[in-house]
C-alpha atoms as a PDB file:
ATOM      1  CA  UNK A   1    -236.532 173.734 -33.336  1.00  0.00           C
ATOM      2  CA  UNK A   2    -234.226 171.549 -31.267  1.00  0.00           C
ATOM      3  CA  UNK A   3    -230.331 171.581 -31.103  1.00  0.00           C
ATOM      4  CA  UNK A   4    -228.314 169.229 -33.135  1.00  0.00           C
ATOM      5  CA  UNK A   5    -227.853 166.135 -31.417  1.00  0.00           C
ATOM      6  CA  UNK A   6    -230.443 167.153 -28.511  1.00  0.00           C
ATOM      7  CA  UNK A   7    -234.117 165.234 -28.573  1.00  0.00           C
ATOM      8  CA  UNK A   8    -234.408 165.231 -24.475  1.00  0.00           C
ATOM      9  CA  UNK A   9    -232.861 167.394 -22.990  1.00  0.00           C
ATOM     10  CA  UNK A  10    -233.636 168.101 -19.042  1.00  0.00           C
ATOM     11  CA  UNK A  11    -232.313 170.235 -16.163  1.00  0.00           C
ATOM     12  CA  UNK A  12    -230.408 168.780 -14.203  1.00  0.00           C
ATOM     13  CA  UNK A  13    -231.810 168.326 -10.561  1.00  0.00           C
ATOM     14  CA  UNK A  14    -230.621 165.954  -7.597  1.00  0.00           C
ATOM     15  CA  UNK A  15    -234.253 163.923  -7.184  1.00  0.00           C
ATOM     16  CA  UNK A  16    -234.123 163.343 -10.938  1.00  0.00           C
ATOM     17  CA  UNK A  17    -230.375 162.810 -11.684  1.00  0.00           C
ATOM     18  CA  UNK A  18    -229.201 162.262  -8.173  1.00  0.00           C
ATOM     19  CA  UNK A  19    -228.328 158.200  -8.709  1.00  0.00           C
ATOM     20  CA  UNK A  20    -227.213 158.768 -12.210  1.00  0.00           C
ATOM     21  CA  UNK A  21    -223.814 158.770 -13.355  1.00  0.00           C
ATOM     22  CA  UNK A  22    -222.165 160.228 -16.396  1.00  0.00           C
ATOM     23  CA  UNK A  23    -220.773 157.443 -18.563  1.00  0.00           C
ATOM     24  CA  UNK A  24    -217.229 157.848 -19.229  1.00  0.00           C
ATOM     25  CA  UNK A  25    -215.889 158.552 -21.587  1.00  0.00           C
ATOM     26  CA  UNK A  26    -218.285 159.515 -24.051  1.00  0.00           C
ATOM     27  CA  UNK A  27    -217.650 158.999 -27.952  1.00  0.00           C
ATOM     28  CA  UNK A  28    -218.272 160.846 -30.807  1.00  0.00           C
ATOM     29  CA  UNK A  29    -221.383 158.743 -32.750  1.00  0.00           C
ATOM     30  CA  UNK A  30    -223.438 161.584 -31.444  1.00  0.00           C
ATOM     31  CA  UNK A  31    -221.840 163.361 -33.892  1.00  0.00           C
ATOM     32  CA  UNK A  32    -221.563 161.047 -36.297  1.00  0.00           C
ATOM     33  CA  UNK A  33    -224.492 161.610 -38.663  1.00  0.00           C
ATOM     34  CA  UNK A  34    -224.237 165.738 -38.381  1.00  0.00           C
ATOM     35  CA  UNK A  35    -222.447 167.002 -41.694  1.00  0.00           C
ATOM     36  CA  UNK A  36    -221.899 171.057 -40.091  1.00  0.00           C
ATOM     37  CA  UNK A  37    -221.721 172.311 -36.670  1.00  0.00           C
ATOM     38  CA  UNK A  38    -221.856 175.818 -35.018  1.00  0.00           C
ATOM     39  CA  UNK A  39    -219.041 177.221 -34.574  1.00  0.00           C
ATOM     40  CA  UNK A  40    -218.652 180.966 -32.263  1.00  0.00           C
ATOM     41  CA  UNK A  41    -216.388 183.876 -33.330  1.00  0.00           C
ATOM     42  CA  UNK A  42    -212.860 182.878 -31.086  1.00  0.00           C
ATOM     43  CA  UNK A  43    -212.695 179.176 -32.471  1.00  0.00           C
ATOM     44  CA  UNK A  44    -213.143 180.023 -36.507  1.00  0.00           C
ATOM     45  CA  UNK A  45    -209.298 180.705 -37.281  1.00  0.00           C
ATOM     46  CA  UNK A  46    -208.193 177.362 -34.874  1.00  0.00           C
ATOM     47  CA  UNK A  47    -211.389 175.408 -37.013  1.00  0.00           C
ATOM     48  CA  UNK A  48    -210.389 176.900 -40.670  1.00  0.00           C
ATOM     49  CA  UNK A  49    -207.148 174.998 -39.826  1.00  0.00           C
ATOM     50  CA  UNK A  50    -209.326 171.927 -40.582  1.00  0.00           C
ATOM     51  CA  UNK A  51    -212.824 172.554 -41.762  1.00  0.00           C
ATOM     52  CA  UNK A  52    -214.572 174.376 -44.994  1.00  0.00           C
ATOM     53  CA  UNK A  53    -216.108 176.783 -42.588  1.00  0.00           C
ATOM     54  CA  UNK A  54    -219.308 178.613 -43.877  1.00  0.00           C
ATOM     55  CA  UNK A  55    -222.084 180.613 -42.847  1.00  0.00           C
ATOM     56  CA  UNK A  56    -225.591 179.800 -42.761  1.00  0.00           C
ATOM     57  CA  UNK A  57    -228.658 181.834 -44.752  1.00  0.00           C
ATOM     58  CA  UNK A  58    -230.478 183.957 -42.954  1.00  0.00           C
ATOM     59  CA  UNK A  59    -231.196 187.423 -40.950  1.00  0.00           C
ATOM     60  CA  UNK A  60    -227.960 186.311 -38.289  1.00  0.00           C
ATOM     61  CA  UNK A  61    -225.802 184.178 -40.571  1.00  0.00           C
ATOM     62  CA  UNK A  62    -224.233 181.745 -38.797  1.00  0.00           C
ATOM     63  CA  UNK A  63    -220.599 180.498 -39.106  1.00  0.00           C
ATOM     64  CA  UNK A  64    -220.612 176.207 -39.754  1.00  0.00           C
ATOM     65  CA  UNK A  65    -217.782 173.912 -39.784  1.00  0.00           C
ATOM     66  CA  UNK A  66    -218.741 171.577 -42.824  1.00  0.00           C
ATOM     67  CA  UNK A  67    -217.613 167.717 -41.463  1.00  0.00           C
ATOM     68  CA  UNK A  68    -219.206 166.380 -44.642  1.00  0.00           C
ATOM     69  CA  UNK A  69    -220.082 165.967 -48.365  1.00  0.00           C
ATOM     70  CA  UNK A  70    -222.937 163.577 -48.269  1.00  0.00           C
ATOM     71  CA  UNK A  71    -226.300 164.274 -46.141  1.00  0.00           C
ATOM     72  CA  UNK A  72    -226.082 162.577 -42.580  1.00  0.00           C
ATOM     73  CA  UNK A  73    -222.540 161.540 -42.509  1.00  0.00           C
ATOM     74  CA  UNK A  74    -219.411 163.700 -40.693  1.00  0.00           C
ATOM     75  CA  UNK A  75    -216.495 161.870 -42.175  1.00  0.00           C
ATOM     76  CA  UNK A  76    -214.396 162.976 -39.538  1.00  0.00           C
ATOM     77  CA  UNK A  77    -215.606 160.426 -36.818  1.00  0.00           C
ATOM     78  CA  UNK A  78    -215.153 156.697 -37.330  1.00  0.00           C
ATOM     79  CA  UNK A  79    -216.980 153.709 -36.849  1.00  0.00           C
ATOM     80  CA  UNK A  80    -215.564 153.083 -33.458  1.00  0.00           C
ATOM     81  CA  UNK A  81    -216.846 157.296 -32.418  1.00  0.00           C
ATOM     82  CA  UNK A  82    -213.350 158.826 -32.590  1.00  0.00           C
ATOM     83  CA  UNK A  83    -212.494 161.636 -34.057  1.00  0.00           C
ATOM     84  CA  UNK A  84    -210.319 162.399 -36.932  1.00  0.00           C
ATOM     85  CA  UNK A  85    -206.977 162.220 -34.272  1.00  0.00           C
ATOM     86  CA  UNK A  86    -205.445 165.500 -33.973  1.00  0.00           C
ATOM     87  CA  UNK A  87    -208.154 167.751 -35.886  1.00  0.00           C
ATOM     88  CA  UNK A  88    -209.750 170.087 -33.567  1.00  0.00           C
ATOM     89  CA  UNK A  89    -213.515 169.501 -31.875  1.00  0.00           C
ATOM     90  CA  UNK A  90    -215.869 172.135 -32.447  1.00  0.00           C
ATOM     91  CA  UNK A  91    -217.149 173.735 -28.959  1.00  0.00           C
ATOM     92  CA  UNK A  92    -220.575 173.160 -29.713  1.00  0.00           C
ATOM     93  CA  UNK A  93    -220.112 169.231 -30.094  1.00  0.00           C
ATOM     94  CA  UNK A  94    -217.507 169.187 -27.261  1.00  0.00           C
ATOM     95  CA  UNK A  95    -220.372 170.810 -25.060  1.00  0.00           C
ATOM     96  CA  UNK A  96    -222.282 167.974 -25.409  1.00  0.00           C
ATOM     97  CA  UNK A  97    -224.252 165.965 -23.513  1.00  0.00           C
ATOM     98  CA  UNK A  98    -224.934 169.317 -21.593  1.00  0.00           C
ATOM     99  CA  UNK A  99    -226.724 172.651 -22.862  1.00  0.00           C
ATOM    100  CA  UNK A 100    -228.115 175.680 -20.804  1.00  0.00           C
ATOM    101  CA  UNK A 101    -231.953 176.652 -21.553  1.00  0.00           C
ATOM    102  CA  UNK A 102    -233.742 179.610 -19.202  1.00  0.00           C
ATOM    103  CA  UNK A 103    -237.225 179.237 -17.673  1.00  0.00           C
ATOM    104  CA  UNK A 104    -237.949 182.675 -17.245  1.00  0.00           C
ATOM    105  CA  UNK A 105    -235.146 184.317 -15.408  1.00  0.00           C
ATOM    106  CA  UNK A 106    -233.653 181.517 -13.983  1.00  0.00           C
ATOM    107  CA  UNK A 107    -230.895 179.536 -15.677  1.00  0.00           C
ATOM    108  CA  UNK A 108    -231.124 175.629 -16.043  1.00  0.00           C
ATOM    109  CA  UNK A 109    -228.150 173.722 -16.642  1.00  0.00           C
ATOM    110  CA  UNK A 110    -229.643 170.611 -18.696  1.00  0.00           C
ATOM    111  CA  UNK A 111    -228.734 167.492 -20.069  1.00  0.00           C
ATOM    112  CA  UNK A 112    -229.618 165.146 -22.954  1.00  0.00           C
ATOM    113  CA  UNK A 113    -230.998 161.917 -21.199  1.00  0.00           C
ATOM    114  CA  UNK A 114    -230.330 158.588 -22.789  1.00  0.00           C
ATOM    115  CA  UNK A 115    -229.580 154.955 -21.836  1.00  0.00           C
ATOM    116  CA  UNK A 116    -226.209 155.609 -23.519  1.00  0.00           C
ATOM    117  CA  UNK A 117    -225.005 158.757 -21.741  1.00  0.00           C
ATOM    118  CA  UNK A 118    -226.057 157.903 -18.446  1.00  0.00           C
ATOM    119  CA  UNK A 119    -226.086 155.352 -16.167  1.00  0.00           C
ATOM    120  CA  UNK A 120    -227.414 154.246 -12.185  1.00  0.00           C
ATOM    121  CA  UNK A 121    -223.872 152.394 -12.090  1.00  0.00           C
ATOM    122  CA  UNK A 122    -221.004 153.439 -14.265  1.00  0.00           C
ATOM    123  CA  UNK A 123    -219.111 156.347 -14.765  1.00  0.00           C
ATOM    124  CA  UNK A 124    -218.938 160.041 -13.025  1.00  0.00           C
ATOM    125  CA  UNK A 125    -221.585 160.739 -10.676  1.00  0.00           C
ATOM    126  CA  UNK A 126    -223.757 163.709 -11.119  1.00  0.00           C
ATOM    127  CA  UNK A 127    -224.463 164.597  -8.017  1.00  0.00           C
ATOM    128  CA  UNK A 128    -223.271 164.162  -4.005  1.00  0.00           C
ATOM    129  CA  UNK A 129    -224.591 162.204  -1.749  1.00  0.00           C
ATOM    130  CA  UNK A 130    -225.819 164.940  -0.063  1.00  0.00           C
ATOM    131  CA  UNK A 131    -227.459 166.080  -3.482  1.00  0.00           C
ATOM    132  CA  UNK A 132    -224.957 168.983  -4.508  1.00  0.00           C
ATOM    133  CA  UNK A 133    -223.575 168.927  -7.717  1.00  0.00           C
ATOM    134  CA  UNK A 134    -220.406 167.367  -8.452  1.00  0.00           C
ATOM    135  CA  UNK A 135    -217.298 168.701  -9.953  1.00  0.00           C
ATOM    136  CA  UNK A 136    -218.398 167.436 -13.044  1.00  0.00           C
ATOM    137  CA  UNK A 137    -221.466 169.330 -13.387  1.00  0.00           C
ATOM    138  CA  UNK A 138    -219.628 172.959 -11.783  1.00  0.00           C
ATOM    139  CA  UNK A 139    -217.111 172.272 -14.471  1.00  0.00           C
ATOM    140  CA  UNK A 140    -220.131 171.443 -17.421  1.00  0.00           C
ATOM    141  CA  UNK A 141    -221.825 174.867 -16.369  1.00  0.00           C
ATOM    142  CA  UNK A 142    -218.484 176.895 -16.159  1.00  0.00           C
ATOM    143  CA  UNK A 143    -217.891 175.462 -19.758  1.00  0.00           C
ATOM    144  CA  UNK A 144    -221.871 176.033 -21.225  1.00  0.00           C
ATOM    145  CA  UNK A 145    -221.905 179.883 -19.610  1.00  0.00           C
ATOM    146  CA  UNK A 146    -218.736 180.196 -21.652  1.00  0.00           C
ATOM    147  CA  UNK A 147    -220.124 178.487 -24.575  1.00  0.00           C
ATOM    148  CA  UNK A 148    -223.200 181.020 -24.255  1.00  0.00           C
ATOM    149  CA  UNK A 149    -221.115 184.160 -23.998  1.00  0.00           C
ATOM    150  CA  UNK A 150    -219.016 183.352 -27.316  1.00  0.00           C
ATOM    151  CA  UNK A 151    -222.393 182.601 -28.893  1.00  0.00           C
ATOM    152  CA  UNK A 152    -223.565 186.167 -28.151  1.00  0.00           C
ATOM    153  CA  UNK A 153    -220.286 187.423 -29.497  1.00  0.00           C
ATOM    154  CA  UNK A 154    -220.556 185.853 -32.653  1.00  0.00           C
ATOM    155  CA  UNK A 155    -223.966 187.123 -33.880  1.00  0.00           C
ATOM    156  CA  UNK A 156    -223.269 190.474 -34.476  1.00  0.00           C
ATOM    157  CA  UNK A 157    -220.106 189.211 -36.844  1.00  0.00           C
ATOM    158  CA  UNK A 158    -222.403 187.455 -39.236  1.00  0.00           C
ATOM    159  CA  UNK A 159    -225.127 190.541 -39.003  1.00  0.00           C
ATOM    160  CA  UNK A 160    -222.312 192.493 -39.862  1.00  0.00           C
ATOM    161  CA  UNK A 161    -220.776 190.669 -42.772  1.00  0.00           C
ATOM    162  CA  UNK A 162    -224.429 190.501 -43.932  1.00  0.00           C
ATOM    163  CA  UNK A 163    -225.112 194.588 -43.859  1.00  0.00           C
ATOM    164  CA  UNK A 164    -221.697 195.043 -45.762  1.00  0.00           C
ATOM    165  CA  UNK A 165    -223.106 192.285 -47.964  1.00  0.00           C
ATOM    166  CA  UNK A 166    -220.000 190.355 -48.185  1.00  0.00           C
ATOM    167  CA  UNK A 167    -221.709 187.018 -47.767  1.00  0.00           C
ATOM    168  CA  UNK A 168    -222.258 185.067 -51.569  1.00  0.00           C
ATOM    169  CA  UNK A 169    -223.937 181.996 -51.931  1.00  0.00           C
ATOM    170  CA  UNK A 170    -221.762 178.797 -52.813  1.00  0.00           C
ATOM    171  CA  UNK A 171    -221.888 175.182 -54.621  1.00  0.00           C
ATOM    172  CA  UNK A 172    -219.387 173.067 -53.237  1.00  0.00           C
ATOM    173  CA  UNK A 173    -218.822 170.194 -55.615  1.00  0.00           C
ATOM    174  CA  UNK A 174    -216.005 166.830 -55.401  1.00  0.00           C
ATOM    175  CA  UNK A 175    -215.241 164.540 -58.078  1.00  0.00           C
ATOM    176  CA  UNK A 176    -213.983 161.493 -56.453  1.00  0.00           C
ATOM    177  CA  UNK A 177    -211.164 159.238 -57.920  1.00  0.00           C
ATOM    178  CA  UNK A 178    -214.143 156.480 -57.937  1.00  0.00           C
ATOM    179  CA  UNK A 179    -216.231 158.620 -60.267  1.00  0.00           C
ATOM    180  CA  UNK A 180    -218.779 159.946 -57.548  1.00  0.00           C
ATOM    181  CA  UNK A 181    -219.313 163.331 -58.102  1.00  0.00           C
ATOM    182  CA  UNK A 182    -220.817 165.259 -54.573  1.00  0.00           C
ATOM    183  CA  UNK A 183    -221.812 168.515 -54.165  1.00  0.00           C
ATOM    184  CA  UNK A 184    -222.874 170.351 -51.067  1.00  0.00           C
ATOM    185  CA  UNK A 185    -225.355 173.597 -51.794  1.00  0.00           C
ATOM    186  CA  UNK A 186    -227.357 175.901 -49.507  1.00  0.00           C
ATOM    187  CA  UNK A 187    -224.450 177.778 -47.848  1.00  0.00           C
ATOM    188  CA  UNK A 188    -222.991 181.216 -47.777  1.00  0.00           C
ATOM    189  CA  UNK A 189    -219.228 182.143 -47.809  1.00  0.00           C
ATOM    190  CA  UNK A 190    -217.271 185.735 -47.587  1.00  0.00           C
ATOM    191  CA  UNK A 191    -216.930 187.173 -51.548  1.00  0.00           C
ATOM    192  CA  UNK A 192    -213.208 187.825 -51.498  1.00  0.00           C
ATOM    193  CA  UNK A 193    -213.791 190.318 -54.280  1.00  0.00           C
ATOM    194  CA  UNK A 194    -216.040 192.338 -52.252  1.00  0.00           C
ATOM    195  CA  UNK A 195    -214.264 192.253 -49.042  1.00  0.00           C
ATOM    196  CA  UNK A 196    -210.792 193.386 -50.613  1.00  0.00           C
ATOM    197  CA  UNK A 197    -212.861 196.236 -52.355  1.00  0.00           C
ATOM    198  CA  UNK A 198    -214.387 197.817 -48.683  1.00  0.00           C
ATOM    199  CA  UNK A 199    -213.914 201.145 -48.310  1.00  0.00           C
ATOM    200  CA  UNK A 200    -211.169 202.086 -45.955  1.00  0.00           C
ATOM    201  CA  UNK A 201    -214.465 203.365 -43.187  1.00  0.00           C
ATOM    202  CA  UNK A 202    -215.792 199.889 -43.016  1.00  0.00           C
ATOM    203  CA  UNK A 203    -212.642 197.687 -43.496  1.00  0.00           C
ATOM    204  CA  UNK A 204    -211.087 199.957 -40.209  1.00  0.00           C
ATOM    205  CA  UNK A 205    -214.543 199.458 -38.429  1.00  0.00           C
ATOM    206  CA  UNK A 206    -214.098 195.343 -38.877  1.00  0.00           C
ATOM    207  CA  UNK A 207    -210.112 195.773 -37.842  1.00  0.00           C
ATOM    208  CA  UNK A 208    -211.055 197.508 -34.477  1.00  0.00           C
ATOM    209  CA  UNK A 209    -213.961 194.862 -33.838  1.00  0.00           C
ATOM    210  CA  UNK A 210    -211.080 192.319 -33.941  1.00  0.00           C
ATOM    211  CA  UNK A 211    -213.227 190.212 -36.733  1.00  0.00           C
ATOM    212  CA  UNK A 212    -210.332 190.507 -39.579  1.00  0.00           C
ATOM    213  CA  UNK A 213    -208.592 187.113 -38.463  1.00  0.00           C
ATOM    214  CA  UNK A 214    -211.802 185.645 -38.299  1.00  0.00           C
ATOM    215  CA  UNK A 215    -212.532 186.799 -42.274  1.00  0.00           C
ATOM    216  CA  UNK A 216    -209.112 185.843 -43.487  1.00  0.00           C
ATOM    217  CA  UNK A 217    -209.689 182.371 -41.830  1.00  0.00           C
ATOM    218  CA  UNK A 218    -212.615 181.601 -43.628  1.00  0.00           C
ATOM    219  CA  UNK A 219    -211.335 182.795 -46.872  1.00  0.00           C
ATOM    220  CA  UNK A 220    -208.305 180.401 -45.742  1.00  0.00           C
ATOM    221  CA  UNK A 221    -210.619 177.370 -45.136  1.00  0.00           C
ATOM    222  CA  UNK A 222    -211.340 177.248 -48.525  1.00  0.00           C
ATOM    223  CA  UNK A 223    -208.331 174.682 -48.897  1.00  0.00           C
ATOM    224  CA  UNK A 224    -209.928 172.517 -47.064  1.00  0.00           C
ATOM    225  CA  UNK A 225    -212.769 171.259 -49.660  1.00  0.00           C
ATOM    226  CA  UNK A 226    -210.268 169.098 -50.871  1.00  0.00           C
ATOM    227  CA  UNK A 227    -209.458 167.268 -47.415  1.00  0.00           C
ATOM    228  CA  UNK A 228    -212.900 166.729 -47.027  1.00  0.00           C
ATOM    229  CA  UNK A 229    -213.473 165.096 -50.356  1.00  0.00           C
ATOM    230  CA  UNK A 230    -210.552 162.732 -49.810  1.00  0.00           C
ATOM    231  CA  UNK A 231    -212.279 161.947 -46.230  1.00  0.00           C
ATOM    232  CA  UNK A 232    -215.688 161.641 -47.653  1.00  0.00           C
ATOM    233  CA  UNK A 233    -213.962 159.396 -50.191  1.00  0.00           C
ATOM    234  CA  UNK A 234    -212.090 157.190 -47.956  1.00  0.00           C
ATOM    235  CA  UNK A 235    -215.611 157.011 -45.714  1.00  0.00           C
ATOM    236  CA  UNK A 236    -217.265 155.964 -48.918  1.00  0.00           C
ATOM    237  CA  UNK A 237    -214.972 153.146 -49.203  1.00  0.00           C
ATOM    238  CA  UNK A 238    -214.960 151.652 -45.819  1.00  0.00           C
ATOM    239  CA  UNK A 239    -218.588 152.054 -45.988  1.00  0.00           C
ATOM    240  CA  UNK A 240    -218.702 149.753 -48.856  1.00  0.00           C
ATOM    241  CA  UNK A 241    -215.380 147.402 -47.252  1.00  0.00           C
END
């Protein structure tokens, strides 16, 4: 299964990529059609100040910011691909249009290809003229290898909030002031009931893990339902403008 937003991605190498640039800057329609992202472990209290954030179903549940109400539409980027101003960008989408995949043991720093993202003649060049990567691409692998490593420290949080089965399965549902009623089904959140009723053992084991403010955020992001129903609303209406 591919990546959100990735349908080609390649690694990056100087006689493929070597006259290519890297338009600049990039907007957000990438984004524009996903209603959740990943998010890893560090970001989820800095997201919850903005985002429902929930957790996919599954053996490794996964935490999601939710960016919409309807299927196919993040209300927090506009017709013109900016974001919401001042809300903060998900790692996973700011990542983009780079992403590390292995081929065996080696490491490949890759990149979606696409008439849109890059170019023979405009923006940051990939590559020297001598064929080494540029600045651009040290700093795109500095920023995926850290990308990676926050990934890998996020799994065992949702395994563990899983095995202490704190995780319940959720309805989200809006009425608009139009009349439109949305809902948004399919996801998993932390029980509040349950968590305040762990024994002192596990709570302790979660507090030393350092995973407590990342609980207490997403219990938190809650609030935010109703922000997104007002956004989906006011997308709804420009839509129809």
């Amino acid at each position: 299964m591919k990546p959100i937003f990735y349908d080609n991605p390649a690694p990056l190498h100087p006689a493929r990529h070597g006259g290519l640039r890297l338009r600049a800057p990039l907007d957000y329609r990438f984004a524009a059609k996903a209603n959740a992202v990943p998010l890893n472990l560090a970001e989820i209290p800095l997201a919850g100040q903005w985002y429902p954030i929930a957790f996919t179903v599954g053996e490794a549940p996964r935490p999601m910011a939710i960016l919409g109400l309807r299927e196919g539409e993040n209300v927090f980027v506009n017709r013109a691909g900016a974001w919401l101003e001042g809300a903060y960008v998900p790692t996973y989408v700011r990542r983009f249009p780079f992403i590390l995949s292995r081929d065996g043991e080696a490491e490949l720093l890759c990149i979606e290809e696409g008439p849109e993202i890059l170019s023979p003649t405009d923006g940051q060049p990939l590559f020297s003229a001598d064929g080494q990567p540029a600045e651009l691409l040290r700093a795109a692998l500095r920023f995926c290898r850290s990308a990676q490593t926050a990934d890998a420290a996020t799994e065992p949080f949702g395994k563990a909030l899983r095995d202490l089965d704190l995780l319940d399965t959720r309805t989200a549902t809006a009425n608009l002031a139009s009349g439109a009623r949305l809902s948004l089904s399919g996801f998993l959140t932390v029980e509040e009931t349950r968590f305040r009723a762990l024994d002192d053992e596990a709570f302790l084991e979660l507090r030393r893990k350092g995973w407590l403010s990342a609980i207490y955020a997403q219990i938190q992001s809650t609030l935010n339902w109703t922000r997104l129903a007002d956004l989906a609303e006011a997308a709804g209406s420009a839509a129809a403008a």
